[in-house]
PDB file of N, CA and C in Angstrom:
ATOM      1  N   UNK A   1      52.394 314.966 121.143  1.00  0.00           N
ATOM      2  CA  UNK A   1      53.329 315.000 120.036  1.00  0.00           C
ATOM      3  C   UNK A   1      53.999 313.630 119.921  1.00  0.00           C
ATOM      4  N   UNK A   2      53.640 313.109 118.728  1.00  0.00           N
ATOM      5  CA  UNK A   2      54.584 311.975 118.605  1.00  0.00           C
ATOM      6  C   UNK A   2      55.982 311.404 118.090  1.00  0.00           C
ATOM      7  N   UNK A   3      57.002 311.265 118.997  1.00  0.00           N
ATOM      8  CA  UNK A   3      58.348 310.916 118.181  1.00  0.00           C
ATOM      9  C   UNK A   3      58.333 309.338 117.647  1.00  0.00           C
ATOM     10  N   UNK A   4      59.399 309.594 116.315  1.00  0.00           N
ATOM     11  CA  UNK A   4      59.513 308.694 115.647  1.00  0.00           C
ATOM     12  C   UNK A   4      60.735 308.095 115.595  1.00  0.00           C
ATOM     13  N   UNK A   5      61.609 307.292 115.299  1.00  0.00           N
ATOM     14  CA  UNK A   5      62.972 307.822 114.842  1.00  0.00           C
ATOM     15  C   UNK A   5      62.817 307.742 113.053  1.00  0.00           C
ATOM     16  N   UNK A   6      63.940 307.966 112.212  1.00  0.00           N
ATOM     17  CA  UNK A   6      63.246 308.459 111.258  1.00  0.00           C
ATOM     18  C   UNK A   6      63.701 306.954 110.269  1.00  0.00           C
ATOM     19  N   UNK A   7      64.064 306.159 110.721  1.00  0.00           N
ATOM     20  CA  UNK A   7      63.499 304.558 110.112  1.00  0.00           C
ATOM     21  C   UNK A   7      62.509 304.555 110.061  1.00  0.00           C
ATOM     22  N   UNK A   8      61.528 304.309 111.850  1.00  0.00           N
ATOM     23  CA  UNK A   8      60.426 304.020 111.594  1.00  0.00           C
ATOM     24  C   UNK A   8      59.361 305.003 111.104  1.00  0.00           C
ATOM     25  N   UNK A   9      59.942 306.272 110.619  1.00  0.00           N
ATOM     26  CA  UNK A   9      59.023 307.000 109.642  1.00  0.00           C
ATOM     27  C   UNK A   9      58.805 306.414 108.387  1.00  0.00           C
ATOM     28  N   UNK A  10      60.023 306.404 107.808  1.00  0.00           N
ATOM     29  CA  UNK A  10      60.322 305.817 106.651  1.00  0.00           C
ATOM     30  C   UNK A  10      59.331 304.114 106.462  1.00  0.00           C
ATOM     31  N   UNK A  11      59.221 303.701 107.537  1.00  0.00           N
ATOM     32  CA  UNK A  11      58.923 302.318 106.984  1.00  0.00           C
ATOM     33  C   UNK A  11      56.811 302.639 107.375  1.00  0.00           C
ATOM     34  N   UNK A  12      56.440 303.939 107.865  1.00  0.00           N
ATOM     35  CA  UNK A  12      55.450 304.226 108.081  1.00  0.00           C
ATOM     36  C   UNK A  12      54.719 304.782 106.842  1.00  0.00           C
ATOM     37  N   UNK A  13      55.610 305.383 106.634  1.00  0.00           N
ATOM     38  CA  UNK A  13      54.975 306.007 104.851  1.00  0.00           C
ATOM     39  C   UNK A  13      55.556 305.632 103.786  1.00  0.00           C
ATOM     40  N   UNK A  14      56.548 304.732 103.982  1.00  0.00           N
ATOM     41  CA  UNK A  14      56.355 303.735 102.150  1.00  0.00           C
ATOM     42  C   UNK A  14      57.454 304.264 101.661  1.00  0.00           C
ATOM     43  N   UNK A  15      58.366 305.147 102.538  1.00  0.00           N
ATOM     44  CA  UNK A  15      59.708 305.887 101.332  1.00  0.00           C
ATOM     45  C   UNK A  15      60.732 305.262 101.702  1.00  0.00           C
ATOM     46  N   UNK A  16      61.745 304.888 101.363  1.00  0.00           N
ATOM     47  CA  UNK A  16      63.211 304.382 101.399  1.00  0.00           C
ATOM     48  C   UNK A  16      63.824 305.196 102.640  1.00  0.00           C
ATOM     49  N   UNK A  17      64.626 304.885 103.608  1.00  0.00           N
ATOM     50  CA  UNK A  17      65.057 305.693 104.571  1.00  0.00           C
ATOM     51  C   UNK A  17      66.605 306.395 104.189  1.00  0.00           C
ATOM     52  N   UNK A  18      66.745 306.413 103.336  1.00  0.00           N
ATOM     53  CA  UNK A  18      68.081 307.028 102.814  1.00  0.00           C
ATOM     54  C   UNK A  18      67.146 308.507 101.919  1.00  0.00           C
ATOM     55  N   UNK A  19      65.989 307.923 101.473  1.00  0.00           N
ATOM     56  CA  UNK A  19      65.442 309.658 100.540  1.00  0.00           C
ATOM     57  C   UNK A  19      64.851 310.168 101.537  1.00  0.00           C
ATOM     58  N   UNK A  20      64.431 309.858 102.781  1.00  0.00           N
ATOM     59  CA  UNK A  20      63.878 310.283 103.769  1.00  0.00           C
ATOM     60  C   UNK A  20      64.668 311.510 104.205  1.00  0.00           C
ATOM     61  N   UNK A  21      66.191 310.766 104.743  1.00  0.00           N
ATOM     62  CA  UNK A  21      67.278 311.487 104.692  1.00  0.00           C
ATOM     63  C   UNK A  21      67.177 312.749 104.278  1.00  0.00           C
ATOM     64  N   UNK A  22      67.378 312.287 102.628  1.00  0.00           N
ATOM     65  CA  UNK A  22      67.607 313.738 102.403  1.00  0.00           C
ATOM     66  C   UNK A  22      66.139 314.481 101.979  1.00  0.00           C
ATOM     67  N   UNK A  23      65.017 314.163 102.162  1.00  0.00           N
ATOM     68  CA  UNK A  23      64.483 315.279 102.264  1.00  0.00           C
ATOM     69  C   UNK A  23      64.304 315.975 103.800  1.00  0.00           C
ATOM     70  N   UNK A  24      64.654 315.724 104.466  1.00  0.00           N
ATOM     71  CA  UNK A  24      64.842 316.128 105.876  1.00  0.00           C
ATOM     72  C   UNK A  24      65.811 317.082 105.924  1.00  0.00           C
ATOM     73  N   UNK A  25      66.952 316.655 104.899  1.00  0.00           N
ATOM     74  CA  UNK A  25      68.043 317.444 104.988  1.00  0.00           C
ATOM     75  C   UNK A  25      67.828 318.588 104.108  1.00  0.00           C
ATOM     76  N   UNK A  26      66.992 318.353 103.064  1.00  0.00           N
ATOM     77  CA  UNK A  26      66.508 319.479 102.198  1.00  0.00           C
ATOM     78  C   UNK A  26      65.716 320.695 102.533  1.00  0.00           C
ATOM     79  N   UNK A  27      64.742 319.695 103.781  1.00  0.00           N
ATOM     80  CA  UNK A  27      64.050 320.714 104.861  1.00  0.00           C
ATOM     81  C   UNK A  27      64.926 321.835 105.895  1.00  0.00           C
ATOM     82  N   UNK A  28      66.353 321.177 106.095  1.00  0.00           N
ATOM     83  CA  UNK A  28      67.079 321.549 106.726  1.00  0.00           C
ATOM     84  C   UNK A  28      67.285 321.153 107.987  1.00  0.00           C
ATOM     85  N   UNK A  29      67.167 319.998 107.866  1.00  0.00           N
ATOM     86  CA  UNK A  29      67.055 319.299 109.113  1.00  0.00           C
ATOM     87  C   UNK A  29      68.141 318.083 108.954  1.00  0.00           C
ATOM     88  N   UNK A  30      69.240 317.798 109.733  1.00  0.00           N
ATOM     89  CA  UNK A  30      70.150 316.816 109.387  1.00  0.00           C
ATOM     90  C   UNK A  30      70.364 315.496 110.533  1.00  0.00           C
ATOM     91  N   UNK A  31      69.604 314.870 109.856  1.00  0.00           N
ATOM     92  CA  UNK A  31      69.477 313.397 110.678  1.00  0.00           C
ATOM     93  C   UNK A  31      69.660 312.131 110.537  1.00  0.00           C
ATOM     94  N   UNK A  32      70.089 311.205 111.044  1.00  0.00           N
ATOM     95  CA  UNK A  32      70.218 310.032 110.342  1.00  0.00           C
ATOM     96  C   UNK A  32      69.545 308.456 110.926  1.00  0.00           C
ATOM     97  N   UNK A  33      69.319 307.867 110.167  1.00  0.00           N
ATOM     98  CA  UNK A  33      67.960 306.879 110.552  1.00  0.00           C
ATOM     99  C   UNK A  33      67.839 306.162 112.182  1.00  0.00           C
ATOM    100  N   UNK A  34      68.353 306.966 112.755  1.00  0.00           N
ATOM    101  CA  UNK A  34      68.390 306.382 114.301  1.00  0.00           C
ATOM    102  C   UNK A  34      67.806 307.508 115.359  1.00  0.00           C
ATOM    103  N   UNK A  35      67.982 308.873 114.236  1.00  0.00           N
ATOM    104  CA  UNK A  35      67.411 310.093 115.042  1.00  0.00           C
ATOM    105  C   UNK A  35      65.805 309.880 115.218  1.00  0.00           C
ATOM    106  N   UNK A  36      65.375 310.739 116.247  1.00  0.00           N
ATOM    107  CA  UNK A  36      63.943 311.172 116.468  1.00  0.00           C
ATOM    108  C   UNK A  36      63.621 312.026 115.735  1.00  0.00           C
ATOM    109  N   UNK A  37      62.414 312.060 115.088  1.00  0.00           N
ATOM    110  CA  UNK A  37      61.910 312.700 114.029  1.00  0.00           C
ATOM    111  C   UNK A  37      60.564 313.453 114.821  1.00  0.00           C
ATOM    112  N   UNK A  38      60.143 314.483 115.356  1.00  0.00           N
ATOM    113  CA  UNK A  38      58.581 314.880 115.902  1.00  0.00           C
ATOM    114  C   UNK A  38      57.714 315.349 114.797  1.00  0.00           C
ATOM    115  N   UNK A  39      56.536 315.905 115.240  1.00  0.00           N
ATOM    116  CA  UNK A  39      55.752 316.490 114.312  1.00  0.00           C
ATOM    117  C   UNK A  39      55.933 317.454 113.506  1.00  0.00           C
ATOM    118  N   UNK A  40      56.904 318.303 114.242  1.00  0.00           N
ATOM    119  CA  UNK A  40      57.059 319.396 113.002  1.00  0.00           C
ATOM    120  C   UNK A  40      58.227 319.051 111.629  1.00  0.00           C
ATOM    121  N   UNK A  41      58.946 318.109 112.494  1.00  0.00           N
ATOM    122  CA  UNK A  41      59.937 317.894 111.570  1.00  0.00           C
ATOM    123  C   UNK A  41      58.960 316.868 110.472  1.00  0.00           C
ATOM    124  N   UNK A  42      58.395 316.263 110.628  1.00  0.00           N
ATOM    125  CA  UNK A  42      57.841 315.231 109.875  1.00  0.00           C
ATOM    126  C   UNK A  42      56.750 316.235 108.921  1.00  0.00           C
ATOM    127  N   UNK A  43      56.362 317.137 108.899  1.00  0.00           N
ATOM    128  CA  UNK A  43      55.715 318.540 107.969  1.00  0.00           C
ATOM    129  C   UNK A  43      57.045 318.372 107.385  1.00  0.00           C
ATOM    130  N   UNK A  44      57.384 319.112 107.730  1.00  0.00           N
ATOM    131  CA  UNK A  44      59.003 319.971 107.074  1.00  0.00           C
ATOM    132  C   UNK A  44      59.555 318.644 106.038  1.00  0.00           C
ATOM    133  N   UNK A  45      59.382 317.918 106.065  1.00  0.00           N
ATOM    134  CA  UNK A  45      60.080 316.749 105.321  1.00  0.00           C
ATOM    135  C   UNK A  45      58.893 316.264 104.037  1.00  0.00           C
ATOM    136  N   UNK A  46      57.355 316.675 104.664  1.00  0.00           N
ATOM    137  CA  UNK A  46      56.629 316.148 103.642  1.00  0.00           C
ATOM    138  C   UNK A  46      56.628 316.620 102.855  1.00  0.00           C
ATOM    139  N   UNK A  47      56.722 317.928 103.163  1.00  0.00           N
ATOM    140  CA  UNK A  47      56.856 319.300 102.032  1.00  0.00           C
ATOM    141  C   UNK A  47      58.167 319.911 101.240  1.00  0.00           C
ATOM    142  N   UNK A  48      58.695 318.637 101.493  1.00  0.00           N
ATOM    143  CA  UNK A  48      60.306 318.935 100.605  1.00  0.00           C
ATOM    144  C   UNK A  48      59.504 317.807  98.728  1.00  0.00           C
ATOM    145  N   UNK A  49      60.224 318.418  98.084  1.00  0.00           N
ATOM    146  CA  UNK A  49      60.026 318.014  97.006  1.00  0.00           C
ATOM    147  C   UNK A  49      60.717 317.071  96.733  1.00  0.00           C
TER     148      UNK A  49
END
């Protein structure tokens, strides 16, 4: 399983780390760009609209 924090998600797939944010938070997940992000959370966020 790989952790991320969720900057370097953000700068992995091309999205701004502030909309990252909130689709994480939309997923229901509340984090902010210094947190670790794993695999499931990183689903849960792709699949936010």
């Amino acid at each position: 399983m790989t952790k991320l924090t969720v900057k370097a998600l953000s700068e992995e797939i091309g999205t701004p780390v502030e909309r990252l944010i909130e689709q994480l938070a939309d997923a229901g997940l509340k984090k902010s760009e210094s947190d670790q992000v794993n695999d499931e959370e990183k689903q849960n966020a792709s699949h936010s609209p």
